[in-house]
Protein backbone atom coordinates (compact mmCIF):
# COMPACT_ATOMS: atom_id res chain seq x y z
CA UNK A 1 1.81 15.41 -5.31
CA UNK A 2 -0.40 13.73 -2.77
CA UNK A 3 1.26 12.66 0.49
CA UNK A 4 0.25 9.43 1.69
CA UNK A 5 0.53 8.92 4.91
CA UNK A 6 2.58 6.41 6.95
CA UNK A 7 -0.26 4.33 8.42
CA UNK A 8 -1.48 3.33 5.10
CA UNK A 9 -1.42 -0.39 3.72
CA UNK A 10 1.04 -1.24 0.47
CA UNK A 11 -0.44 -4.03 -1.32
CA UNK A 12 1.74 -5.53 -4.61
CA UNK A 13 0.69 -8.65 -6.36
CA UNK A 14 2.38 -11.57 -7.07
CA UNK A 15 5.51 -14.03 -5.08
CA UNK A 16 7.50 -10.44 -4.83
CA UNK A 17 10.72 -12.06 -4.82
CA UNK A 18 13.45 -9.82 -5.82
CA UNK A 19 13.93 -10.68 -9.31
CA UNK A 20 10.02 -10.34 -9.74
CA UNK A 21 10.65 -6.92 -8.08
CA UNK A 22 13.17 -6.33 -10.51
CA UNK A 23 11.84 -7.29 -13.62
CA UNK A 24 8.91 -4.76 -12.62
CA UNK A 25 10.71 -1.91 -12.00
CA UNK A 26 10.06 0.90 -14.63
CA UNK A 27 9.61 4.56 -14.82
CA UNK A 28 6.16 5.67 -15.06
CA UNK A 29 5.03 8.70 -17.33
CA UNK A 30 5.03 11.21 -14.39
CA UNK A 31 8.87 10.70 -14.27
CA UNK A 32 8.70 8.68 -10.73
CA UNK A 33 11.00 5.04 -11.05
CA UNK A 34 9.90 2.16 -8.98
CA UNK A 35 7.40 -0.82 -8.96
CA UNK A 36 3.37 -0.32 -9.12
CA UNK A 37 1.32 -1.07 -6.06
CA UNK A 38 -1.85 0.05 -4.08
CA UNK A 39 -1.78 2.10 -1.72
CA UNK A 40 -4.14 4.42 -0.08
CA UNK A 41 -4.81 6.43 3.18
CA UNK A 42 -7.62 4.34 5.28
CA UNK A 43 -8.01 1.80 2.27
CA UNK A 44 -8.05 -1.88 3.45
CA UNK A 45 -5.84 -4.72 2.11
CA UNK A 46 -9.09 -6.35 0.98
CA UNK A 47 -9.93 -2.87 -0.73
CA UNK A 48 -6.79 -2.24 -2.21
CA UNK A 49 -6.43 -6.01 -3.00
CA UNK A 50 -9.51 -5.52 -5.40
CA UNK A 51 -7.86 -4.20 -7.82
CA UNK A 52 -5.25 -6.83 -8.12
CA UNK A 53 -4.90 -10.34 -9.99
CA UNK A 54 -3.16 -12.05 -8.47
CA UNK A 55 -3.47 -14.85 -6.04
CA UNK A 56 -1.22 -13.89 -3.72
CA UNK A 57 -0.44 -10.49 -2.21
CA UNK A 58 2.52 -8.77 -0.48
CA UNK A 59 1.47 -6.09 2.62
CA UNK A 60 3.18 -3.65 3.93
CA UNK A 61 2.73 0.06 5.15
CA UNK A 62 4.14 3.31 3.90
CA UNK A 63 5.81 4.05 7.33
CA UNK A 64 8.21 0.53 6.59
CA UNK A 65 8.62 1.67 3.31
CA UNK A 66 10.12 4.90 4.48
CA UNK A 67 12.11 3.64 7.48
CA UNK A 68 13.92 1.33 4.92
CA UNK A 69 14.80 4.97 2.68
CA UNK A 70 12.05 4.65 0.15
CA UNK A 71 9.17 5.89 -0.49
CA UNK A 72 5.34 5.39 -1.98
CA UNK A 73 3.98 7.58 -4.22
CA UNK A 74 0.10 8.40 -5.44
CA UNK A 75 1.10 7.68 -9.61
CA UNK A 76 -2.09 7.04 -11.95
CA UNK A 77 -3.06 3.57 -13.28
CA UNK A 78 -5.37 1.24 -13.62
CA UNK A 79 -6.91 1.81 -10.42
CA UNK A 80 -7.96 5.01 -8.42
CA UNK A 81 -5.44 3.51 -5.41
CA UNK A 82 -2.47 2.88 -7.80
CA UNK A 83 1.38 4.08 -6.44
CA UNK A 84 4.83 3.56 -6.73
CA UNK A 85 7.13 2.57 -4.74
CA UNK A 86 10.76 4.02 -4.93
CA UNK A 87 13.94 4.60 -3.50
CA UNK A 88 14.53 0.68 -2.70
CA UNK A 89 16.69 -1.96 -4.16
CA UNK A 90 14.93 -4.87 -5.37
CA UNK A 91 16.02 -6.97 -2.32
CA UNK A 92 14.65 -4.70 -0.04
CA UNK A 93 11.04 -4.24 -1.30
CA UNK A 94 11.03 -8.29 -1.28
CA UNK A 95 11.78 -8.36 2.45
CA UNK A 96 9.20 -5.45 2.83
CA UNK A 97 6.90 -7.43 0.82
CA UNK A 98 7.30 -11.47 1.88
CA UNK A 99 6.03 -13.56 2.97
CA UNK A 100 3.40 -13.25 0.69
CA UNK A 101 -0.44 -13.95 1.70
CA UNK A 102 -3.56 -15.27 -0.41
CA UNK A 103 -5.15 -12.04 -1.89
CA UNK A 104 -8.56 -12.27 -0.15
CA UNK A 105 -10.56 -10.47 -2.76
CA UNK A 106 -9.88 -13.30 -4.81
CA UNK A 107 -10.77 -15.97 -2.26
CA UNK A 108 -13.07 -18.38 -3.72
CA UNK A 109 -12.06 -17.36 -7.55
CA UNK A 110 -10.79 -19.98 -9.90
C-alpha cells in the first residue's frame, strides 16, 4: 500500500462535525475502516478540493493525522487522490478537521 507522506494536505468535505464524521464512517472494499477524503503527496487543497462538492472543506495534513494515532490511507474512489482516514474517533477527526473553510474550487459556483 502506498505511503503517503506526512507533509501532504487532507481535504474532507462538508461542516465535519463529529456526528457528520460519524455517520460517514464505513469500511471500504479493501478492508480499511474510516471516513473518505483526499489526500495526496504535493497535491494542493485547491487540487484535491476539485474533486469535492461541497461548499465547504476541512484541511489538515497527514503528519496531524498521525500525531493524533491515526492514520491516512491511499483507498480507490471516485477520484485518483481518494483516502481514508483511520484510527480516530469521530471527535477527533472533527477537531483535526474544523474550522471548516469555503472549498475554493467551488468559488464562484452556484
Amino acid at each position: 500500500m502506498e505511503v503517503i507522506l506526512d507533509d501532504a494536505h487532507v481535504v474532507r468535505g462538508g461542516q465535519n462535525r463529529a456526528q457528520d464524521i460519524e455517520r460517514a464512517m464505513a469500511t471500504h472494499p479493501s478492508g480499511v475502516t474510516g471516513v473518505s477524503l483526499e489526500s495526496a503527496a504535493g497535491a494542493s487543497v485547491r487540487t484535491l478540493a476539485a474533486a469535492i462538492p461541497h461548499g465547504q472543506i476541512g484541511v489538515t495534513t497527514v503528519g496531524k493525522v498521525r500525531q493524533m494515532g491515526g492514520d491516512v490511507v491511499r483507498t480507490s474512489g471516485r477520484s485518483p487522490h481518494h483516502a481514508t482516514l483511520t484510527g480516530l474517533s469521530p471527535e477527533q477527526t472533527s477537531q483535526l478537521l474544523t474550522p471548516t473553510r469555503p472549498n475554493p474550487a467551488r468559488e464562484g459556483m452556484h
